[in-house]
N, C-alpha and C. Protein backbone atom coordinates (compact mmCIF):
# COMPACT_ATOMS: atom_id res chain seq x y z
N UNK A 1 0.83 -1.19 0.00
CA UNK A 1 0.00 0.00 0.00
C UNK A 1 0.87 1.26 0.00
N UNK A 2 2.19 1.37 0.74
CA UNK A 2 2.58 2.52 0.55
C UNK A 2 3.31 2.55 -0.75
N UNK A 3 3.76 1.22 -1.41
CA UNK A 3 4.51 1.69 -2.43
C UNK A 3 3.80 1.92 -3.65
N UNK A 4 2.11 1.62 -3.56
CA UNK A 4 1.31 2.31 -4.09
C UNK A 4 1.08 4.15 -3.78
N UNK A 5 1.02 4.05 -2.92
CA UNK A 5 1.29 5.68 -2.90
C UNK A 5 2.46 6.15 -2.88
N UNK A 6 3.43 5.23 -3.48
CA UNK A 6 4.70 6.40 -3.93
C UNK A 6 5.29 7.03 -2.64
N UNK A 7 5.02 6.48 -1.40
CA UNK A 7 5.55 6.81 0.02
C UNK A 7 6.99 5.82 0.46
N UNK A 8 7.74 5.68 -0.62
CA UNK A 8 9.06 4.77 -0.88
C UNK A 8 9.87 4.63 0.50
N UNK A 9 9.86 5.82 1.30
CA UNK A 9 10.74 5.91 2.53
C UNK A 9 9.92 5.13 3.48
N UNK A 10 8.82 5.22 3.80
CA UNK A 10 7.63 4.51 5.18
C UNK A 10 7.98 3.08 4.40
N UNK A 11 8.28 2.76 3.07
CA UNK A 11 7.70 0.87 2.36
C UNK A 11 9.03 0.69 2.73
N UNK A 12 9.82 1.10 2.44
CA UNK A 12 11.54 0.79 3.15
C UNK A 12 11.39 0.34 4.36
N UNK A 13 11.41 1.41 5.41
CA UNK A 13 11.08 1.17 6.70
C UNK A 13 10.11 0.41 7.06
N UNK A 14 9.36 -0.51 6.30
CA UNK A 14 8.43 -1.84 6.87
C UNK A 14 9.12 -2.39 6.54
N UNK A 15 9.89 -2.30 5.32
CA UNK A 15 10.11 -3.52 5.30
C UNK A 15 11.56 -4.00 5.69
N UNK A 16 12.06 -2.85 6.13
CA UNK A 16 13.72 -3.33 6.83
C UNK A 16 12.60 -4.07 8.38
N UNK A 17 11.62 -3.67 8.76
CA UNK A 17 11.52 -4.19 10.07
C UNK A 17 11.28 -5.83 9.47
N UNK A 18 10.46 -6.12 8.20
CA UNK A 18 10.02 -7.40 7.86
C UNK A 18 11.19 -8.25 7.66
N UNK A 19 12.24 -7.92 6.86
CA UNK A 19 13.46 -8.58 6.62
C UNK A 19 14.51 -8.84 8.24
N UNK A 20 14.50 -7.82 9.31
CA UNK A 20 15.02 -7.77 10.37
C UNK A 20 14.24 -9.44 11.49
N UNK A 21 13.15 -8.91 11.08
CA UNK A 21 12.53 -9.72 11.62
C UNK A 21 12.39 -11.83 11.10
N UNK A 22 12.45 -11.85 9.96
CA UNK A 22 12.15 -12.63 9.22
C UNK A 22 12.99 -12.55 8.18
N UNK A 23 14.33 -12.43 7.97
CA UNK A 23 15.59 -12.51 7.58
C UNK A 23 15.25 -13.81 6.21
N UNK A 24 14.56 -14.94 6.61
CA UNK A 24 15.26 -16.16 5.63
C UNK A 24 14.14 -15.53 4.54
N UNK A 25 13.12 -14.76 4.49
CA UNK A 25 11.94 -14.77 3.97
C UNK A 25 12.48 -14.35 2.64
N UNK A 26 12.64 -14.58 1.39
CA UNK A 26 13.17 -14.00 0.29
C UNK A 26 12.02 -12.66 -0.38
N UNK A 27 11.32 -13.13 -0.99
CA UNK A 27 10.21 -11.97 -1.57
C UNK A 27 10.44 -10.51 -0.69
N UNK A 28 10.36 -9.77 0.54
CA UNK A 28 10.96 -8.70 1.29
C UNK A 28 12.00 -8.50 0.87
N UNK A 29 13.35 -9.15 0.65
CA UNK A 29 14.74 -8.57 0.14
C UNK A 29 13.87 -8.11 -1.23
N UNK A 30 13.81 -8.65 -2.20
CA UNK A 30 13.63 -8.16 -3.60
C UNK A 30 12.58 -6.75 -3.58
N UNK A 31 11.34 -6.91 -2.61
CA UNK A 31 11.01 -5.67 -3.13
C UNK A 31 11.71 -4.65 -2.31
N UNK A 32 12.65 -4.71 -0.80
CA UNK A 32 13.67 -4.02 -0.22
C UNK A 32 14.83 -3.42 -1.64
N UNK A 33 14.90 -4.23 -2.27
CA UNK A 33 15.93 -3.92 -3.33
C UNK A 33 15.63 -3.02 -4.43
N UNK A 34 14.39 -3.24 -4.99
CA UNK A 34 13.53 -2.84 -5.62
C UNK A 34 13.58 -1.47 -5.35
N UNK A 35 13.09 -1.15 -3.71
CA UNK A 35 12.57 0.12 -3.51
C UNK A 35 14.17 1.10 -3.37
N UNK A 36 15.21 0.72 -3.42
CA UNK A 36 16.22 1.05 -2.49
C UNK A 36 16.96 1.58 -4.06
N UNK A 37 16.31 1.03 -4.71
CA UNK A 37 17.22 1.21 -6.32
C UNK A 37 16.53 2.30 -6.87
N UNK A 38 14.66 2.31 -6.90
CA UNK A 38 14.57 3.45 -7.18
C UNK A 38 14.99 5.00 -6.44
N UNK A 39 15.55 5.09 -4.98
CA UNK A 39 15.74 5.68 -4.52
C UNK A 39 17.38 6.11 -5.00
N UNK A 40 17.93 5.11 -5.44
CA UNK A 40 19.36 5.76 -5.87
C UNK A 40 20.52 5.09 -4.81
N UNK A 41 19.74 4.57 -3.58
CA UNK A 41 20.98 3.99 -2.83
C UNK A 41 21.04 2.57 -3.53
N UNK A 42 22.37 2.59 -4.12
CA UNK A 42 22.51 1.46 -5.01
C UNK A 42 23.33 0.55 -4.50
N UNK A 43 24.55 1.12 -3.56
CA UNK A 43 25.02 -0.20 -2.33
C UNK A 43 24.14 -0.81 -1.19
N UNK A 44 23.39 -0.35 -1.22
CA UNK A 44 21.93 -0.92 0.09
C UNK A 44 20.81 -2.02 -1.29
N UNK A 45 20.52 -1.39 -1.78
CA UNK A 45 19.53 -2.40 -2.92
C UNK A 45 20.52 -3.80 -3.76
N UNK A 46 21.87 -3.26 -3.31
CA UNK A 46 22.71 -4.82 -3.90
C UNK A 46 22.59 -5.43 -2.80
N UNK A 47 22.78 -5.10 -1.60
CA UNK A 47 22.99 -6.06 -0.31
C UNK A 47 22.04 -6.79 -0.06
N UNK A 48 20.54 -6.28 -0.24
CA UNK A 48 19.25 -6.67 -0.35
C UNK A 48 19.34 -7.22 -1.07
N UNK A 49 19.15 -7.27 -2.44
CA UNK A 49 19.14 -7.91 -4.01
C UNK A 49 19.85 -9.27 -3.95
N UNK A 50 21.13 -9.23 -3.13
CA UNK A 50 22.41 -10.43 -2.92
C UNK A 50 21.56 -11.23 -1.80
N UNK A 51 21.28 -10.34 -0.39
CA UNK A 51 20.26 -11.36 0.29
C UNK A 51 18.74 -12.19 0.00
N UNK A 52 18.56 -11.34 -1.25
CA UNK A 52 17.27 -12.31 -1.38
C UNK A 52 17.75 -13.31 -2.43
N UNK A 53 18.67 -13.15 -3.44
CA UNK A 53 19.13 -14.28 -4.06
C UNK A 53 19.67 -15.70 -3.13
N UNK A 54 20.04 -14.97 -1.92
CA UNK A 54 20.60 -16.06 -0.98
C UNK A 54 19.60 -16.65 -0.30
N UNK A 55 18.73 -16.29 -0.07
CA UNK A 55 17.18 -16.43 0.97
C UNK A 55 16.30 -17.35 -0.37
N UNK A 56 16.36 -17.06 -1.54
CA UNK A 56 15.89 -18.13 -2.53
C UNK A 56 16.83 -19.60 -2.79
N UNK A 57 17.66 -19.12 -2.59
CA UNK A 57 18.82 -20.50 -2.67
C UNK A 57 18.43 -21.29 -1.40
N UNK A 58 18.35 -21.17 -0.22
CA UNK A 58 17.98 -21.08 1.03
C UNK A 58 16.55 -21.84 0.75
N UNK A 59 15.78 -21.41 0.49
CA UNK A 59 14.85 -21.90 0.38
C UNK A 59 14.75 -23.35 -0.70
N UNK A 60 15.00 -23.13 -1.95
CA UNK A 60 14.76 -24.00 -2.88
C UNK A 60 16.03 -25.36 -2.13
N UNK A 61 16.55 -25.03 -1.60
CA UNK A 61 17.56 -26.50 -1.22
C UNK A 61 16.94 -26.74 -0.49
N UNK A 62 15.57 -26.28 0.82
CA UNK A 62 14.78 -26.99 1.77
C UNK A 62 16.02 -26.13 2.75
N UNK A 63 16.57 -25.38 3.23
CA UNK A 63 17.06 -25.04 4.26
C UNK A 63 16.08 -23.69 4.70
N UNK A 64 15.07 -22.97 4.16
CA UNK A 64 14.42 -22.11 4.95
C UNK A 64 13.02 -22.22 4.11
N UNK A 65 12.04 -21.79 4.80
CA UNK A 65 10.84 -21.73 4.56
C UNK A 65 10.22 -21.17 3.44
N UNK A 66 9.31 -21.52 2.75
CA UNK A 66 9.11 -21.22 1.28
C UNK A 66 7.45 -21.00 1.48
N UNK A 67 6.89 -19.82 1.98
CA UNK A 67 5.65 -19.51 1.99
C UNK A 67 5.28 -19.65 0.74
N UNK A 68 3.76 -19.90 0.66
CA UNK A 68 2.69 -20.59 -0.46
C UNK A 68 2.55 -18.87 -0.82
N UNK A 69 2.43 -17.85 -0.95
CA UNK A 69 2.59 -16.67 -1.29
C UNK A 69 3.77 -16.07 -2.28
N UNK A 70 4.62 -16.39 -1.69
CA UNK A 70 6.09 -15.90 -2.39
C UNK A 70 6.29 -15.45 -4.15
N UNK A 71 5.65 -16.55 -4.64
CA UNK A 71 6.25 -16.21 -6.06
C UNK A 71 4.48 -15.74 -6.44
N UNK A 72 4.05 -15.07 -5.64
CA UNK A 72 2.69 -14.50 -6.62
C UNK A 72 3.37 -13.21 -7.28
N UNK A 73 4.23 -13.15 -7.05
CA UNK A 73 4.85 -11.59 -8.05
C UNK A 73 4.76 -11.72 -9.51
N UNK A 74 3.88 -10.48 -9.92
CA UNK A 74 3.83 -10.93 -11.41
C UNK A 74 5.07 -10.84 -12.27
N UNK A 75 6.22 -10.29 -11.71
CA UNK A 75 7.19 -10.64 -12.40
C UNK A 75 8.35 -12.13 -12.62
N UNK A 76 7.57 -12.55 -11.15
CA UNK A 76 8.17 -13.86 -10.64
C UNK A 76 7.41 -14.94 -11.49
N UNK A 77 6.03 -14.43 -11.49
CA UNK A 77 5.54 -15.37 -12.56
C UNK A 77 5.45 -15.85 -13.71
N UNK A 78 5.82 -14.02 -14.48
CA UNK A 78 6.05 -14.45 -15.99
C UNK A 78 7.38 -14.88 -16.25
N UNK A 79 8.41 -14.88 -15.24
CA UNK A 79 9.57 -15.37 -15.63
C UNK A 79 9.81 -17.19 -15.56
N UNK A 80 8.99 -17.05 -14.12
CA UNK A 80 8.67 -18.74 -13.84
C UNK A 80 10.22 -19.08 -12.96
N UNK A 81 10.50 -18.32 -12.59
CA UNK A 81 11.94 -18.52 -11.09
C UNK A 81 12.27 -17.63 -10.06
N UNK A 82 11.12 -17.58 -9.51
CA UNK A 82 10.68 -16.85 -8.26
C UNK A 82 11.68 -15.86 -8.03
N UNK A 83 11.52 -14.94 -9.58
CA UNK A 83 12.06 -13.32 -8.81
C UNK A 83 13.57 -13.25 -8.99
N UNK A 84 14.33 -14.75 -9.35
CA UNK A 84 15.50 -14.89 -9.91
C UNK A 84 16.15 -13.71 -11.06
N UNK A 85 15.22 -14.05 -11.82
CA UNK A 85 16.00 -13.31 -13.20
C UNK A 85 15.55 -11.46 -12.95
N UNK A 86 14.12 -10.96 -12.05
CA UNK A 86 14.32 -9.80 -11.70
C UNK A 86 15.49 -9.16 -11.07
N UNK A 87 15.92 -10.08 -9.90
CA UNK A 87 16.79 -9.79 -9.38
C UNK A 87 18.51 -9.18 -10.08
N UNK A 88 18.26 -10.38 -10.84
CA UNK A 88 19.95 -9.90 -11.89
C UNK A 88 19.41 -8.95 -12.44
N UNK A 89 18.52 -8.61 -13.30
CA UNK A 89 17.80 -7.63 -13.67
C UNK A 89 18.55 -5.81 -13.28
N UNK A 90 17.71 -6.28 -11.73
CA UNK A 90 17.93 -5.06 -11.15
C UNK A 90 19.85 -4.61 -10.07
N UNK A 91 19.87 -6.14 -10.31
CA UNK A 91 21.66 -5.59 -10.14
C UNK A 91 22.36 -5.24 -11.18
N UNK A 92 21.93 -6.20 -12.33
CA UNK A 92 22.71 -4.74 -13.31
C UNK A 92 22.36 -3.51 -13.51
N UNK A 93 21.15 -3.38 -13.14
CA UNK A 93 20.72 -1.60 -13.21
C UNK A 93 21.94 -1.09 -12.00
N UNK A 94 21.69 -1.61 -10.78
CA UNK A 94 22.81 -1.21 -9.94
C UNK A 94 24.26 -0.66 -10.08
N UNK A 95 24.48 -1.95 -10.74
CA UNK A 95 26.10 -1.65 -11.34
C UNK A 95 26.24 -0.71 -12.42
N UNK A 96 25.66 -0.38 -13.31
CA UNK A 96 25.44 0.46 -13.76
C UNK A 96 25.24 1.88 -13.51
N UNK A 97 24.34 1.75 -12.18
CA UNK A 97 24.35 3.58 -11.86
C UNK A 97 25.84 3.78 -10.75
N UNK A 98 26.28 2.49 -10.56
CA UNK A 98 27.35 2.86 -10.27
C UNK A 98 28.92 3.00 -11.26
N UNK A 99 28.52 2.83 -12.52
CA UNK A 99 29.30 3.24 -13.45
C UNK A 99 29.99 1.82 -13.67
N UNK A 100 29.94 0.80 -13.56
CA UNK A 100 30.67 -0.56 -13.57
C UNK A 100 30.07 -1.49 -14.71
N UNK A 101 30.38 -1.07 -15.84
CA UNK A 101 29.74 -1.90 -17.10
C UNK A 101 29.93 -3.30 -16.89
N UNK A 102 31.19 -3.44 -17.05
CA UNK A 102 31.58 -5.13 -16.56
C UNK A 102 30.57 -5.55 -15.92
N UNK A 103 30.68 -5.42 -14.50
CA UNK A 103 29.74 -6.17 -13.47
C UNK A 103 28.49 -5.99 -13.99
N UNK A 104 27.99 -5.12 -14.51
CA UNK A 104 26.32 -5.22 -15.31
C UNK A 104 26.03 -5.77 -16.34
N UNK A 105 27.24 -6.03 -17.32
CA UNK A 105 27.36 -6.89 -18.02
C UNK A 105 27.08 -9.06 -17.46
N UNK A 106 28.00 -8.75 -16.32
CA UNK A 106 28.28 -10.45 -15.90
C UNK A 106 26.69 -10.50 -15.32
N UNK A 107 25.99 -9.78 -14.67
CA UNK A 107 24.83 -10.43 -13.86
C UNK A 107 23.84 -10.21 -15.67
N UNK A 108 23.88 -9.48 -16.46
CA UNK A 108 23.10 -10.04 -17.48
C UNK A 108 23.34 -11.28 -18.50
N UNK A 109 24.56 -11.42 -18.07
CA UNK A 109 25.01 -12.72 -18.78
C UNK A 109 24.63 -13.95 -17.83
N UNK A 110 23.81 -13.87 -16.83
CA UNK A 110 23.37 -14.82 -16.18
C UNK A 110 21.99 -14.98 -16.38
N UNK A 111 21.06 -13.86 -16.98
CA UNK A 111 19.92 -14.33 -17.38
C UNK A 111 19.94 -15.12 -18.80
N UNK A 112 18.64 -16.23 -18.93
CA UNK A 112 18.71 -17.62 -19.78
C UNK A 112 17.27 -17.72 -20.06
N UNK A 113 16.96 -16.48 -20.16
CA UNK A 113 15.26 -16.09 -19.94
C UNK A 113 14.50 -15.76 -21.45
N UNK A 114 14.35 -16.63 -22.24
CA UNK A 114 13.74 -16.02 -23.77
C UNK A 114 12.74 -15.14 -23.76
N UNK A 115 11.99 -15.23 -22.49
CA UNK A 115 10.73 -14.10 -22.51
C UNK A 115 11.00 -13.06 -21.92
N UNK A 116 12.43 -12.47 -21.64
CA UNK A 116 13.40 -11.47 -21.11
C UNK A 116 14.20 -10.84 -21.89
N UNK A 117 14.10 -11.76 -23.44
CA UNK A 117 15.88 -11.69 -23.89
C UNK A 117 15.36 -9.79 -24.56
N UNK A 118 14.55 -9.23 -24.81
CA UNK A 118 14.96 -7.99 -25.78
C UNK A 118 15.27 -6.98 -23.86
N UNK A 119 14.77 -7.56 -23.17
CA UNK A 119 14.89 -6.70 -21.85
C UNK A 119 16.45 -6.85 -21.68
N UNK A 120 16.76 -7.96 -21.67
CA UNK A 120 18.46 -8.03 -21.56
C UNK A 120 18.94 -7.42 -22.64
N UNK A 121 19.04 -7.41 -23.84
CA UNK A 121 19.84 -7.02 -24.73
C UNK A 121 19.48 -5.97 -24.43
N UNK A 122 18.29 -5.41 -24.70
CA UNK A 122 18.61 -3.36 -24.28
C UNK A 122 19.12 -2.73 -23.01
N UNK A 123 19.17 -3.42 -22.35
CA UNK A 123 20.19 -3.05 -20.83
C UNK A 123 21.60 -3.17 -21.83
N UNK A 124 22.17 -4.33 -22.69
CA UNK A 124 22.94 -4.18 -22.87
C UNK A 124 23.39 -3.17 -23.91
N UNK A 125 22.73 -2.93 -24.69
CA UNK A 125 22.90 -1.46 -25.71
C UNK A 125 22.71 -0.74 -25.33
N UNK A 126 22.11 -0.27 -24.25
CA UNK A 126 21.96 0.69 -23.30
C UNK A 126 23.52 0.85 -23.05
N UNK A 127 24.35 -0.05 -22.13
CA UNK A 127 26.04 0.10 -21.66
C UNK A 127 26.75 0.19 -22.68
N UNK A 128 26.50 -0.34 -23.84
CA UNK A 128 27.45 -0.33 -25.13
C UNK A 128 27.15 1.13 -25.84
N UNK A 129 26.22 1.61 -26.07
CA UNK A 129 25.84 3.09 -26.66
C UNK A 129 26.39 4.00 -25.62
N UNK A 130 26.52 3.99 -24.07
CA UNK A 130 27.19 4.72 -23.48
C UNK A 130 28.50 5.45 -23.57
N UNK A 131 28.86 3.38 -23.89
CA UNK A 131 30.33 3.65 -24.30
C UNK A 131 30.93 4.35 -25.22
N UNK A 132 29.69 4.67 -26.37
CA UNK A 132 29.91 5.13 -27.74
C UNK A 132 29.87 4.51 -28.97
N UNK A 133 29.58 3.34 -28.46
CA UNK A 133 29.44 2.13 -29.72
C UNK A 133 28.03 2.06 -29.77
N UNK A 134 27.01 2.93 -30.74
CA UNK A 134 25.82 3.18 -30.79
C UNK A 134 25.90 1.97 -31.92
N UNK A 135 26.67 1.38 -32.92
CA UNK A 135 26.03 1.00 -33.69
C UNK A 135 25.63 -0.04 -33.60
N UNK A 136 26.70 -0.87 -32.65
CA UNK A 136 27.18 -2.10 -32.07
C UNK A 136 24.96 -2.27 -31.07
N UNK A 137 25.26 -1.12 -30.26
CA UNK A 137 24.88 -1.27 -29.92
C UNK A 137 23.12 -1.28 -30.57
N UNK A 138 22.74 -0.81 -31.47
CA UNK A 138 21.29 -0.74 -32.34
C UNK A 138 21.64 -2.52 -33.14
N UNK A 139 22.43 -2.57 -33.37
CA UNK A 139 22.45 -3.51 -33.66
C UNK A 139 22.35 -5.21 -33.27
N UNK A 140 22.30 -5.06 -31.47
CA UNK A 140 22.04 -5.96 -30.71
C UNK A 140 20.84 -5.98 -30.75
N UNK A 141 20.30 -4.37 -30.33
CA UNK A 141 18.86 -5.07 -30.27
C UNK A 141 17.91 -5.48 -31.82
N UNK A 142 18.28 -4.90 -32.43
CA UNK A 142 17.74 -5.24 -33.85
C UNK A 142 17.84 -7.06 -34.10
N UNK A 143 19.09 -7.64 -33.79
CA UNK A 143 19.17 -8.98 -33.66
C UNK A 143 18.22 -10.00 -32.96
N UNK A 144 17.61 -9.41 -32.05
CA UNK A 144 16.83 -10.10 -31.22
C UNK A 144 15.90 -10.74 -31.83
N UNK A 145 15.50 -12.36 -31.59
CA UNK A 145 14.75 -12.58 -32.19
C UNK A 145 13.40 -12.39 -32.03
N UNK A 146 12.29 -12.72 -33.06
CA UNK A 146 11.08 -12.11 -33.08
C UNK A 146 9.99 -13.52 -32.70
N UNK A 147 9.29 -13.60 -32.18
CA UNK A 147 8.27 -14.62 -31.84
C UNK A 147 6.92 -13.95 -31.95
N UNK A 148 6.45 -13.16 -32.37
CA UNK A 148 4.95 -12.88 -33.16
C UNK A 148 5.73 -11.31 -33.82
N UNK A 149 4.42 -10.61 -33.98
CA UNK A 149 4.16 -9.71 -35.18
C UNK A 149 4.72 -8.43 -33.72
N UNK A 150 4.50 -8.59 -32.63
CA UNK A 150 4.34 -7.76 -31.77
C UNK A 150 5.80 -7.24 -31.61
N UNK A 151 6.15 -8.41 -31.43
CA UNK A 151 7.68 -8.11 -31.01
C UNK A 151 8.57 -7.38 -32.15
N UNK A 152 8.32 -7.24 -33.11
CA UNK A 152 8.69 -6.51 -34.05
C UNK A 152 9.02 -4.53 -33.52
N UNK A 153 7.89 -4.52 -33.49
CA UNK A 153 7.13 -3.03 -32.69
C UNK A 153 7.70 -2.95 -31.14
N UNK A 154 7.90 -4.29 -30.57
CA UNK A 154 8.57 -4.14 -29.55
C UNK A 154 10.19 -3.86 -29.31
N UNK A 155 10.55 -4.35 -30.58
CA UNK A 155 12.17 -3.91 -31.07
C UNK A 155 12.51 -2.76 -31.29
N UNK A 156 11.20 -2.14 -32.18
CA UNK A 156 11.46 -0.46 -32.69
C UNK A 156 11.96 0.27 -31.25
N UNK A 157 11.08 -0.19 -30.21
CA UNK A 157 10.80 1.17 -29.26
C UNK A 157 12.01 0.76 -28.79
N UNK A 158 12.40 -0.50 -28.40
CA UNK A 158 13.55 -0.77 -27.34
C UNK A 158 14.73 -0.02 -27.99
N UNK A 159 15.07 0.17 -29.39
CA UNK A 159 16.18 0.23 -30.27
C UNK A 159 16.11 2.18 -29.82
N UNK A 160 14.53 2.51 -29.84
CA UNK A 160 14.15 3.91 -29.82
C UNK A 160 14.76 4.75 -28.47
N UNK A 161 14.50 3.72 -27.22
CA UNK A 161 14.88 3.70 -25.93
C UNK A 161 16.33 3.67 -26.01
N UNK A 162 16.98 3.21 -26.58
CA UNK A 162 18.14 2.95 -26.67
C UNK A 162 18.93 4.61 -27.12
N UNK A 163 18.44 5.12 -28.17
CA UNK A 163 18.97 6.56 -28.60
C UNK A 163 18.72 7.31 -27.79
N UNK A 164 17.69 7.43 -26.73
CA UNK A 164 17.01 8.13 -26.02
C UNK A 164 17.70 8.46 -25.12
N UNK A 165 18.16 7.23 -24.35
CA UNK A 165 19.03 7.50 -23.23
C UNK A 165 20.76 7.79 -23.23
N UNK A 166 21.24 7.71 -24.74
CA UNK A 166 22.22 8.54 -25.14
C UNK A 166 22.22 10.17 -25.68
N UNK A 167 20.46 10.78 -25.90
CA UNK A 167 20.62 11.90 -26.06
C UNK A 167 20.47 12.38 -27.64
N UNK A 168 20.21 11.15 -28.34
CA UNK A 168 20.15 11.04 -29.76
C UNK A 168 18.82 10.76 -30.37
N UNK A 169 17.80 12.16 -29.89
CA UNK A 169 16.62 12.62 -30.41
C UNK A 169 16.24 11.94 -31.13
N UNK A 170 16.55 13.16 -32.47
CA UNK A 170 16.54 12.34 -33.95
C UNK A 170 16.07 11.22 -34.85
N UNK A 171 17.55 10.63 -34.05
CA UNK A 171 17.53 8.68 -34.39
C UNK A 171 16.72 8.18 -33.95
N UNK A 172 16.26 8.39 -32.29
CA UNK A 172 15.07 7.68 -32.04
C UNK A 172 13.82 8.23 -32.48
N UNK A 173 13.47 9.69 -32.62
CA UNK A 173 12.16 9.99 -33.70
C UNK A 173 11.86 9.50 -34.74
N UNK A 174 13.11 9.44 -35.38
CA UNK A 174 13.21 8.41 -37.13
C UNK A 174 12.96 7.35 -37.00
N UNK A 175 13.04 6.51 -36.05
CA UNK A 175 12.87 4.85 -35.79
C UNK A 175 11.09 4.80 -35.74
N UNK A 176 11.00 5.50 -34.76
CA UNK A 176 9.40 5.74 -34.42
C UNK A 176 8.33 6.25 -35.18
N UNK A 177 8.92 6.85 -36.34
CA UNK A 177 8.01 7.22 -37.48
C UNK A 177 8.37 6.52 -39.02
């Protein structure tokens, strides 16, 4: 409820008491991480992010408790590994706002997710267009493969997103029209 109202600091503070309290519980680290990343503290949302990857390991070997709740996350669901592949997800966003391509590179080279892959590749043309290798980088996502008519249109924008966040108007207006 609060992180429905966009009250990010009070959903933190429940939920450091929920994780304090209930430490093995995984689902609390991720949205702890979650919330901690949109805020910009990006060494606090890895520590979280790292503990709930550990609190899922934890769990799936039978060493901590695996509430019948946990993977109702709709992102946990469409991925189908309880919040796994969000997680790398959002540590490479991490490493990234901390300027560390490499390391945002290695945790996207750990997703194996086909119903993820144009989300991974534009994180990764995203770091490669930074670098300055725009072409390299339009060109990853253009590679991606296509599985209906949709994803086509879903390439434009990602490729569009991609100029966008280098500052290169233009290119992405031209893509889009």
């Amino acid at each position: 409820a609060l992180t429905s109202a966009q009250r990010y600091v009070d959903a933190i503070a429940q939920l450091k008491i929920v994780t304090r309290n209930k430490p093995e519980l995984a689902a609390p680290w991720l949205s702890l991480g979650a919330l901690q990343l949109e805020l910009r503290a990006t060494r606090e949302a890895e520590t979280s992010l790292q503990r709930f990857l550990a609190a899922r390991a934890a769990a799936n070997a039978g060493l901590a408790p695996k509430p019948d709740d946990e993977d109702d996350d709709e992102d946990s669901a469409r991925s189908g590994d309880g919040g796994q592949t969000q997680a790398w997800l959002m540590l490479a966003q991490a490493a990234d706002q901390r300027g560390d391509a490499k390391a945002a590179n290695a945790w996207l080279d750990k997703i194996d997710n086909p119903q993820r892959a144009l989300e991974v590749q534009t994180r990764r043309a995203t770091l490669l267009a930074r670098q300055g290798k725009l072409r390299e980088a339009r060109m990853l996502v253009q590679q991606v493969p296509e599985r209906g008519p949709e994803d086509a249109r879903a390439k434009l924008l990602a490729e569009s997103q991609v100029l966008r966040e280098v500052k290169r108007w233009g290119d992405a207006h031209s893509i889009l029209v």
